[in-house]
C-alpha atoms as a PDB file:
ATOM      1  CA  UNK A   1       0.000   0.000   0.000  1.00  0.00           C
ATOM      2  CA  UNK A   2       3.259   2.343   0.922  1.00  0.00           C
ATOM      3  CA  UNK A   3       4.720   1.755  -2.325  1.00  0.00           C
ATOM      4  CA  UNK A   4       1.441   2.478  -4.068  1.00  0.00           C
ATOM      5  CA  UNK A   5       0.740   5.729  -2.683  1.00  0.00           C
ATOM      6  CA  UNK A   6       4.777   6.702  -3.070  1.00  0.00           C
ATOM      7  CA  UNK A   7       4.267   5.506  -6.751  1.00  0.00           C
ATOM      8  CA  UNK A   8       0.828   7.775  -7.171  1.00  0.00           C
ATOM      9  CA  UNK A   9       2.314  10.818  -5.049  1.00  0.00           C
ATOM     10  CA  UNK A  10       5.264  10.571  -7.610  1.00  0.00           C
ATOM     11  CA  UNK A  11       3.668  10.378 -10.746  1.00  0.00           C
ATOM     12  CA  UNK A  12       1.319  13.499  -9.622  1.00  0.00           C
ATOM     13  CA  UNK A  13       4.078  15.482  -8.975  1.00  0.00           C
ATOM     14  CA  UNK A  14       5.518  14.738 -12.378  1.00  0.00           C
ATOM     15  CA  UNK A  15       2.626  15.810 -14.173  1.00  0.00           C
ATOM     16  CA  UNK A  16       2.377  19.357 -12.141  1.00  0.00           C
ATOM     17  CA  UNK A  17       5.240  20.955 -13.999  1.00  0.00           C
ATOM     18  CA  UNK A  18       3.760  19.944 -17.136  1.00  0.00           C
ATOM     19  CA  UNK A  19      -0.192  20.639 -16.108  1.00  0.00           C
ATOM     20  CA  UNK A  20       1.403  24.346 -15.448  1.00  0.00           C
ATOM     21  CA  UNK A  21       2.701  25.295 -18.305  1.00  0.00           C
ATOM     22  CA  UNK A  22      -0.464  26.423 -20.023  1.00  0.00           C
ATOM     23  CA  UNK A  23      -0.623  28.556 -17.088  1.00  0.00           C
ATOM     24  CA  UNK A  24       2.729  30.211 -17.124  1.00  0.00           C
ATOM     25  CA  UNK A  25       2.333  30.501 -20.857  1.00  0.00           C
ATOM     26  CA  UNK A  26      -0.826  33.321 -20.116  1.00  0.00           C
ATOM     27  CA  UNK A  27       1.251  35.196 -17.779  1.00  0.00           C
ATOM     28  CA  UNK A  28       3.911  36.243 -20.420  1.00  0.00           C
ATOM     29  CA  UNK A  29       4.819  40.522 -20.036  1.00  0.00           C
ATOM     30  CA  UNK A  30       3.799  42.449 -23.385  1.00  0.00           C
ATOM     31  CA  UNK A  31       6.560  41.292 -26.196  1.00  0.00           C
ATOM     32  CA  UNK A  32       7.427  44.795 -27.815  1.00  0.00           C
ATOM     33  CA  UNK A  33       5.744  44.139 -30.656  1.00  0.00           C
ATOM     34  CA  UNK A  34       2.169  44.161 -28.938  1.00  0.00           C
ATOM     35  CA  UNK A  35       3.715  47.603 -26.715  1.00  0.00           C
ATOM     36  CA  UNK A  36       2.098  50.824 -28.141  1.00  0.00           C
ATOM     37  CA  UNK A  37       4.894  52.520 -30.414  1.00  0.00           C
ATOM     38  CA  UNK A  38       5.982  55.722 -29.097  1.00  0.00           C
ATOM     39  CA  UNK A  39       8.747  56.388 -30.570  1.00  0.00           C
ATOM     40  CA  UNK A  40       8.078  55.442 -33.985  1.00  0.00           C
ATOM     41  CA  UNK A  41       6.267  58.207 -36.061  1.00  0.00           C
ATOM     42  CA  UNK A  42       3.568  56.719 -37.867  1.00  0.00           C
ATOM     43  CA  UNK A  43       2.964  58.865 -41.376  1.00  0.00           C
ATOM     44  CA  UNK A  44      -0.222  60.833 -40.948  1.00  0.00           C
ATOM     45  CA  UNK A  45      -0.983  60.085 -37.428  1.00  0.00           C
ATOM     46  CA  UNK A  46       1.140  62.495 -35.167  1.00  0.00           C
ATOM     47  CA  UNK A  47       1.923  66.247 -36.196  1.00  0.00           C
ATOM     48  CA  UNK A  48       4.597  67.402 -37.587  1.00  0.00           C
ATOM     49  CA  UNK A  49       7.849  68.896 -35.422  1.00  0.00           C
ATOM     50  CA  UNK A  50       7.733  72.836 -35.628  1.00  0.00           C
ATOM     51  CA  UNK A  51      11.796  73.606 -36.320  1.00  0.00           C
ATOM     52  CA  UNK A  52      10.978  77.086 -34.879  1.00  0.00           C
ATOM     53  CA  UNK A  53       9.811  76.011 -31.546  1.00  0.00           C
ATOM     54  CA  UNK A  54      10.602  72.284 -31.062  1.00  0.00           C
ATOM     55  CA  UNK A  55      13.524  71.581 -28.109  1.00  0.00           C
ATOM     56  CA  UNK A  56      16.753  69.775 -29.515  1.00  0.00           C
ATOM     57  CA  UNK A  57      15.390  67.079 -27.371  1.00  0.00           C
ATOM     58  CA  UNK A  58      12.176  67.018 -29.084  1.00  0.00           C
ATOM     59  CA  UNK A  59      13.816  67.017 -32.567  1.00  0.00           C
ATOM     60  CA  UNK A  60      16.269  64.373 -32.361  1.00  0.00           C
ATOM     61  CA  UNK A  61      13.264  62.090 -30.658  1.00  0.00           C
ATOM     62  CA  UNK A  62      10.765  63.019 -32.855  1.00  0.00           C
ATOM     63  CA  UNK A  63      12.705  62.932 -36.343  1.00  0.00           C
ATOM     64  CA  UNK A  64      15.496  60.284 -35.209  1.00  0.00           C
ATOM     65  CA  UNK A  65      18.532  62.967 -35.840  1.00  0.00           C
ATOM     66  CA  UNK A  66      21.485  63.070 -33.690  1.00  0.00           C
ATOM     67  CA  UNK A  67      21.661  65.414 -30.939  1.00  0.00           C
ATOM     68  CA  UNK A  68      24.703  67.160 -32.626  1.00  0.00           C
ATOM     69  CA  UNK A  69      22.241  67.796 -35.629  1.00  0.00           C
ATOM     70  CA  UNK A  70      19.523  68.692 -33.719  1.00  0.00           C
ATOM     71  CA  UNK A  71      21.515  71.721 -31.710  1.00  0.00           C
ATOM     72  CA  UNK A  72      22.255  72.883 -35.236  1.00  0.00           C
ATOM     73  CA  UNK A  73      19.023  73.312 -36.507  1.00  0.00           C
ATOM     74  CA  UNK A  74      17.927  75.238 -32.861  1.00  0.00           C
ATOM     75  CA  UNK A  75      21.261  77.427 -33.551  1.00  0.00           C
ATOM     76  CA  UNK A  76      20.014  78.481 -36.882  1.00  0.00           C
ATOM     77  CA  UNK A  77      17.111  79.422 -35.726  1.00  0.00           C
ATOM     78  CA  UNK A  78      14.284  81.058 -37.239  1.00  0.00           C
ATOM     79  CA  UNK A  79      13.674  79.497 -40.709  1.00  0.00           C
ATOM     80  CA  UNK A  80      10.868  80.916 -43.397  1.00  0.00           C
ATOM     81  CA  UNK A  81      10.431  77.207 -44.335  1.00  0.00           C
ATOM     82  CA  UNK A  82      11.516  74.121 -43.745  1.00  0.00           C
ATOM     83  CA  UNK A  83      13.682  74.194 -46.906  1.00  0.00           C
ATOM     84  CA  UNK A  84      15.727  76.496 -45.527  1.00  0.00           C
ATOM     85  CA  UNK A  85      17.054  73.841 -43.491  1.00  0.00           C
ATOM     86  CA  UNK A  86      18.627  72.748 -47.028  1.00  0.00           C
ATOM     87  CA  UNK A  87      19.666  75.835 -48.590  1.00  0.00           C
ATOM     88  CA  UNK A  88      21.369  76.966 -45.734  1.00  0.00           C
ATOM     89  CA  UNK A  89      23.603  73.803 -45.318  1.00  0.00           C
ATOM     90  CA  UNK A  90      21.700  72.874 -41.834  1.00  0.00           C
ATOM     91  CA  UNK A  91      21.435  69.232 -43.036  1.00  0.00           C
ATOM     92  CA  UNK A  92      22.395  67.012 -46.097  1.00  0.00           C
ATOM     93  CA  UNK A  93      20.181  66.525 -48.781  1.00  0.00           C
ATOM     94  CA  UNK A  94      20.023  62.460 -47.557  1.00  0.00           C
ATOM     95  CA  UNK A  95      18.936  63.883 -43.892  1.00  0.00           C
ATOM     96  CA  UNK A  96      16.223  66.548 -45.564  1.00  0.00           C
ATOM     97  CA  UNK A  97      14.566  63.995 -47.727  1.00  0.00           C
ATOM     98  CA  UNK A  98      14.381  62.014 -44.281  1.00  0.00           C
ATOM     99  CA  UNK A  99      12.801  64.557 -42.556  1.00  0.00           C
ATOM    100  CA  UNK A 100      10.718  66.685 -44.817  1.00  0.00           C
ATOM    101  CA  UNK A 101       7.522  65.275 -44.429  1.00  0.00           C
ATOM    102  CA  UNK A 102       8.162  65.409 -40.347  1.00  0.00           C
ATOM    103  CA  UNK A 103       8.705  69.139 -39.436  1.00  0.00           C
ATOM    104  CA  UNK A 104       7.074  72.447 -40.648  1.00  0.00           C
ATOM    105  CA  UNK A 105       8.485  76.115 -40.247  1.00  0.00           C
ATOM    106  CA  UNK A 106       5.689  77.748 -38.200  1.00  0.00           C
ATOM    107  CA  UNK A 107       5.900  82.030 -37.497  1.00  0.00           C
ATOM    108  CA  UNK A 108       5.688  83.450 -34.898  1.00  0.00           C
ATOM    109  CA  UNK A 109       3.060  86.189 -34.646  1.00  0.00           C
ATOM    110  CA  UNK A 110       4.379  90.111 -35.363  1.00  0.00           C
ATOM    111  CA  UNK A 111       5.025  91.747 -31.729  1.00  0.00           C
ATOM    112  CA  UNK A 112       2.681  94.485 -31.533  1.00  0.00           C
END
């Protein structure tokens, strides 16, 4: 009868690490794939970086530019457009076709 129940207890607690895994599979953290993106800009859903305004911080975040970069466009602050981050040798040409569709070159309102 001893060897019986020592036989049954065993095989029970064999099958528990197995019974559980169906369990521990459910109580997996979020892969980063299912995470909401937040630092990826999806095209058309967030608005686009003001270069007159935006912090360096906020620029190389929101466009995916190097800090470095980013200080540079703040320096040249303020631009008529955003082209002007082109013609006056702010970024490359490989950089502005990155970013173009990203920023805009809001004005500030005339100080009355």
């Amino acid at each position: 009868m001893t060897k019986r129940l020592i036989r049954t207890f065993l095989g029970v607690a064999m099958l528990l690490p197995i019974a559980g895994l169906p369990m521990a599979a459910q109580s997996k953290p979020i892969a980063k794939s299912q995470a909401p993106a937040t630092t990826t800009r999806a095209k058309g859903k967030l608005k686009p970086v003001d270069i007159n305004s935006a912090t360096r911080n906020e620029l190389g975040f929101m466009l995916g530019i190097s800090e470095e970069l980013a200080a540079k466009i703040v320096a040249g602050r303020p631009y008529r457009s955003k082209a002007h981050l082109l013609t006056h040798h702010i970024v490359s040409a490989e950089v502005y076709a990155k970013i173009k569709d990203k920023v805009v070159a809001k004005q500030s309102a005339p100080v009355r």
